[in-house]
Protein backbone atom coordinates (compact mmCIF):
# COMPACT_ATOMS: atom_id res chain seq x y z
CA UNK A 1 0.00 0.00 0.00
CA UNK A 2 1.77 3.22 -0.94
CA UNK A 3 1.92 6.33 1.10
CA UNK A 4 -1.58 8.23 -0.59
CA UNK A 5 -3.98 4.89 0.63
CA UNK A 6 -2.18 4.86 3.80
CA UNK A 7 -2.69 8.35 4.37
CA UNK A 8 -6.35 8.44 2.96
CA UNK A 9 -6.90 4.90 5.25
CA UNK A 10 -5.80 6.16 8.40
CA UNK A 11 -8.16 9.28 7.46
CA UNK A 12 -11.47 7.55 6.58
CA UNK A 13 -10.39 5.91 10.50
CA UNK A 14 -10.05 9.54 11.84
CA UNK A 15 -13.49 10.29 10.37
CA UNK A 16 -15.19 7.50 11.47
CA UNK A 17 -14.19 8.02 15.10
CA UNK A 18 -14.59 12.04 14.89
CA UNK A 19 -18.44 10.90 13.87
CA UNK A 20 -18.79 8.43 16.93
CA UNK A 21 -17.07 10.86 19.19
CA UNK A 22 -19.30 13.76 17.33
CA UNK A 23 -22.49 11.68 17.86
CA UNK A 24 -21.31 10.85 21.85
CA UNK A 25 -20.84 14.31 22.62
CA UNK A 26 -24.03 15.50 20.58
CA UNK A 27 -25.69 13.18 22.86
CA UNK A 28 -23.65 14.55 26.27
CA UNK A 29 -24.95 17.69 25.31
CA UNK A 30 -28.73 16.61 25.56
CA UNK A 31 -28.64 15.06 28.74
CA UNK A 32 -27.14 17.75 30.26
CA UNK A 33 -29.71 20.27 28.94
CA UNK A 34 -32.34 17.60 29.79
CA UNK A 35 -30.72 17.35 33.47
CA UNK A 36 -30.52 21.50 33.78
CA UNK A 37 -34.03 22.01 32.47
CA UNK A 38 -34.94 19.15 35.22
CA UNK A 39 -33.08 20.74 37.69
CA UNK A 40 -34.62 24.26 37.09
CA UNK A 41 -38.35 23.03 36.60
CA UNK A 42 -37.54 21.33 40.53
CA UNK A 43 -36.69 25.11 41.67
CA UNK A 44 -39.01 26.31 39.97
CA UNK A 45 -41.63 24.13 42.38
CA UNK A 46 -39.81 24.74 45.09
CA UNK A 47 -40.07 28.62 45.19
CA UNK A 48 -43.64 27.99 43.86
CA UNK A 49 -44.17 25.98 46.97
CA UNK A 50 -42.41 28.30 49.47
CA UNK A 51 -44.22 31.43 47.41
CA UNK A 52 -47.55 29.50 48.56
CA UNK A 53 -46.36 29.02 51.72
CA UNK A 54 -45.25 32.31 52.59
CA UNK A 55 -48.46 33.93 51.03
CA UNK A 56 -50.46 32.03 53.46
CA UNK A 57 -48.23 33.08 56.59
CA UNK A 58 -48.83 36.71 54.94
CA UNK A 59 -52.49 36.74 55.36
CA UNK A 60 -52.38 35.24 58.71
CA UNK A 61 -50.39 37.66 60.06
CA UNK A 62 -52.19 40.57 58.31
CA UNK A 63 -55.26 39.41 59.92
CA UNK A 64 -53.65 38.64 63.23
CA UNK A 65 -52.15 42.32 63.09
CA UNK A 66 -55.29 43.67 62.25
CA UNK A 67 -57.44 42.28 64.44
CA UNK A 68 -54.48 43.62 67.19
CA UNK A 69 -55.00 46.58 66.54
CA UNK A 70 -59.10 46.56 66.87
CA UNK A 71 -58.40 45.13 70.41
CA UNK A 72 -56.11 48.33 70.59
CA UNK A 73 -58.78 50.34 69.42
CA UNK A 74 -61.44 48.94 72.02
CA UNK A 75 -59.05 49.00 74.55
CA UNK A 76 -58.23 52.31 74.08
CA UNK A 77 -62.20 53.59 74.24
CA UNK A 78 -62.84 51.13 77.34
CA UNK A 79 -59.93 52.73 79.36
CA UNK A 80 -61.37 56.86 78.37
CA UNK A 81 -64.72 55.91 78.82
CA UNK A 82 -62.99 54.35 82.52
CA UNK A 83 -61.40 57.35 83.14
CA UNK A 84 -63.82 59.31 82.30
CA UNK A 85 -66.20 57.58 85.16
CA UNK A 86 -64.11 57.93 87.71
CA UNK A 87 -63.06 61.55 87.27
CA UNK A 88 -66.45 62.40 87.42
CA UNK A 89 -67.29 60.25 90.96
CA UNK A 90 -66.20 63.36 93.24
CA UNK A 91 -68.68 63.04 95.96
CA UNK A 92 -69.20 59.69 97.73
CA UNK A 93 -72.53 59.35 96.37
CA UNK A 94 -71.32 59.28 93.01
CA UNK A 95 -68.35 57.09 94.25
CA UNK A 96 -71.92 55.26 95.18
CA UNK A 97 -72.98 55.01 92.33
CA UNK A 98 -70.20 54.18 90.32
CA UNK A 99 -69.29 50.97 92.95
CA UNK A 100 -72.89 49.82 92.27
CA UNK A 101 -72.65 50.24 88.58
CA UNK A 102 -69.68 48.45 88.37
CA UNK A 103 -70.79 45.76 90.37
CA UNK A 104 -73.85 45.15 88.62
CA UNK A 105 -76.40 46.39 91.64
CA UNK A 106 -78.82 48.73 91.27
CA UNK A 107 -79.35 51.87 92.27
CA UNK A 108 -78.78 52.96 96.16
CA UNK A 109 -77.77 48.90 96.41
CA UNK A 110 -73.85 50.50 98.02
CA UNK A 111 -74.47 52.99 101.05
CA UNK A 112 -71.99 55.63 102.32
CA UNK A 113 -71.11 55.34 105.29
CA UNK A 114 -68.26 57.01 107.73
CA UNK A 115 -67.83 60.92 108.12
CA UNK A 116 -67.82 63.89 105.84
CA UNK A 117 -64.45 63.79 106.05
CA UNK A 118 -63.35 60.45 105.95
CA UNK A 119 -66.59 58.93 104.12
CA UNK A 120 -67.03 54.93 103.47
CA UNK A 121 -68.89 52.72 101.38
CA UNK A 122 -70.91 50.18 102.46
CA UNK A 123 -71.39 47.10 99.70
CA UNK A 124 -72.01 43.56 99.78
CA UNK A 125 -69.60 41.56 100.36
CA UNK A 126 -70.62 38.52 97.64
CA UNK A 127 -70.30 41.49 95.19
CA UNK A 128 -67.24 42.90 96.37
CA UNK A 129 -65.27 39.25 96.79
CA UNK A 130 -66.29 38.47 93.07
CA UNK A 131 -65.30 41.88 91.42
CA UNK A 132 -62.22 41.68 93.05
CA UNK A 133 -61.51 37.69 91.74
CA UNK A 134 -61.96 39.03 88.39
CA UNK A 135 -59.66 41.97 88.70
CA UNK A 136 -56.98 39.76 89.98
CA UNK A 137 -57.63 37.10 87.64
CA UNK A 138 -57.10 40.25 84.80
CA UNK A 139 -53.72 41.09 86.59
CA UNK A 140 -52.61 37.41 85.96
CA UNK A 141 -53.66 37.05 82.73
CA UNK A 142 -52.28 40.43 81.18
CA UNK A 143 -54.82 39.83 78.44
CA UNK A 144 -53.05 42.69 75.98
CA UNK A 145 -49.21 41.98 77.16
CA UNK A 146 -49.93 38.48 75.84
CA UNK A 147 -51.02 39.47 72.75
CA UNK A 148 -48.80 41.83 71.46
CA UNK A 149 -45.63 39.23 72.40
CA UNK A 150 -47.78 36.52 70.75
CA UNK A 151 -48.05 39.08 67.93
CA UNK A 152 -44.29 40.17 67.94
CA UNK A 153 -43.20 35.91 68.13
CA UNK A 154 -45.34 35.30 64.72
CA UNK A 155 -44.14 38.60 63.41
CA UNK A 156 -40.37 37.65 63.82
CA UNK A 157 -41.02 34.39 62.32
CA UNK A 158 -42.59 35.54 59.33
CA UNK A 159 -40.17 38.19 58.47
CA UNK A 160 -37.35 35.19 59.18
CA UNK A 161 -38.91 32.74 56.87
CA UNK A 162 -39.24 35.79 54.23
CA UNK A 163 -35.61 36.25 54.63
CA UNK A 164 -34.57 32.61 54.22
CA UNK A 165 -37.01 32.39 51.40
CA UNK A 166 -35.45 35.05 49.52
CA UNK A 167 -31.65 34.04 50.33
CA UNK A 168 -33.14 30.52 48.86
CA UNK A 169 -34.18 32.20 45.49
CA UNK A 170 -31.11 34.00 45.26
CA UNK A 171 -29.29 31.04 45.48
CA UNK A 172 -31.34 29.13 43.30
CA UNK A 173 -31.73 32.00 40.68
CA UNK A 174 -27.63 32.48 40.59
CA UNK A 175 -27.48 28.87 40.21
CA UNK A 176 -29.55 29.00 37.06
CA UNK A 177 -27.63 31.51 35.70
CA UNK A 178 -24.50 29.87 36.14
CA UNK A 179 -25.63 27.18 35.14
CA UNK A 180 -26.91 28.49 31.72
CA UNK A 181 -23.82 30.43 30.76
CA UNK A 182 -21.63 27.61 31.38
CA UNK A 183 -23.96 25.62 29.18
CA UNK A 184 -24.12 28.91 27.00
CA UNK A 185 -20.47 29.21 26.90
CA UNK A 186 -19.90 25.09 25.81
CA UNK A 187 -19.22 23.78 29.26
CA UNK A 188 -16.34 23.82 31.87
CA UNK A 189 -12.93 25.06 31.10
CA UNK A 190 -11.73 21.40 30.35
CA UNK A 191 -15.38 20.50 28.53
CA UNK A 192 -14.19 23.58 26.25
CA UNK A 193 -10.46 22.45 25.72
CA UNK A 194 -11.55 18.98 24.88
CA UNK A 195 -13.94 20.09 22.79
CA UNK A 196 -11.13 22.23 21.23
CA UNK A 197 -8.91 19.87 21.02
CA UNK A 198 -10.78 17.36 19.02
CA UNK A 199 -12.18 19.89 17.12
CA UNK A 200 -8.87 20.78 15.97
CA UNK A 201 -7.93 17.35 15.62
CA UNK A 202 -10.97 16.58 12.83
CA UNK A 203 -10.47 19.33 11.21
CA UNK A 204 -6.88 18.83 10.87
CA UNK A 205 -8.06 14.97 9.84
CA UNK A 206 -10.19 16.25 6.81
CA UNK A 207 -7.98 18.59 5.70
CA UNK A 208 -5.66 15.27 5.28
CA UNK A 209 -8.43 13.99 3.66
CA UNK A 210 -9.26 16.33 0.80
CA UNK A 211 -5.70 16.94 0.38
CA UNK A 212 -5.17 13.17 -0.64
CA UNK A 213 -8.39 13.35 -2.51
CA UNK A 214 -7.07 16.23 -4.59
CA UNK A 215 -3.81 14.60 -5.01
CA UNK A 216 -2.09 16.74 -3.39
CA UNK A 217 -0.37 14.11 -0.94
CA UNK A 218 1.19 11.62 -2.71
């Protein structure tokens, strides 16, 4: 075999594996978009799922805040409309009047008693036992204390999950991008010399080729 079907042999070899190795890396390059497009629709549920989730702790705190701040609002009207009583009870019978009212008993039900000028009330002492239970039992139970740390706890949780969920997007999103420039860009450093590489070798293969097929290697 002279030197032109040696040449042109070892050639039509180089072809034959640049098609295999072509055809190998054509299908590399579809399982790794198949396994990036996999990978991003799984973020993609993931900060669809945490979206969800945070939407929901969103309108539970927006209700729980506003519903605080009706309580406020009451609150606020019961303690004037308190103060407002007992700045006007100057004279024991109004401080009479006001015991019995807040008591429940009627009219004339709480007598003054004493002096002029150290006067007294007179009141029943069933009455007076259980409205002082329930304003010790309010002491203990700090009604509004309790819900405004309640309030602050869920508050600090949701902005904290909000936080991690957005540090998780980030993450994810930067990911992706990487992720789809390196892809863009043909790979890795070495995926890109490799591919390089052979590249260079084919080409250099088939000019062989056409050269011998022209006659001009002989």
């Amino acid at each position: 075999m002279d030197l032109y079907h040696k040449i042109l042999t070892v050639a039509v070899i180089i072809l034959v594996l640049a098609g295999i190795a072509g055809a190998l890396e054509y299908v590399n390059v579809r399982e790794e978009r198949a396994r990036l497009e996999e990978r991003q629709k799984a973020d993609a549920a993931v900060m669809a799922a945490k979206d969800a989730q945070l939407a929901v702790s969103k309108s539970a705190l927006d209700k729980a805040s506003a519903d605080f701040e009706q309580y406020k609002k009451d609150q606020d009207a019961k303690m004037n409309a308190m103060e407002l009583r007992f700045a006007t009870a100057k004279t024991p019978d109004q401080s009479a009047a006001l015991t019995a009212a807040l008591l429940g008993l009627q009219a004339g039900a709480v007598k003054v008693g004493g002096t002029k000028e150290t006067p007294t009330l007179e009141i029943p002492i069933a009455q007076q036992q259980a409205y002082e239970k329930d304003c010790e039992e309010c002491k203990l139970k700090l009604t509004s204390a309790g819900k405004q740390m309640e309030l602050a706890s869920q508050r600090e949780t949701f902005l904290q999950s909000q936080v991690d969920d957005m540090k998780d997007k980030l993450r994810l999103i930067t990911k992706e991008r990487d992720d789809l420039k390196k892809f863009n860009a043909g790979g890795s450093t070495w995926t890109r010399v490799k591919h390089d590489t052979k590249a260079g070798f084919f080409g250099a293969a088939i000019e062989a080729v056409l050269l011998a097929l022209t006659g001009h290697l002989k």
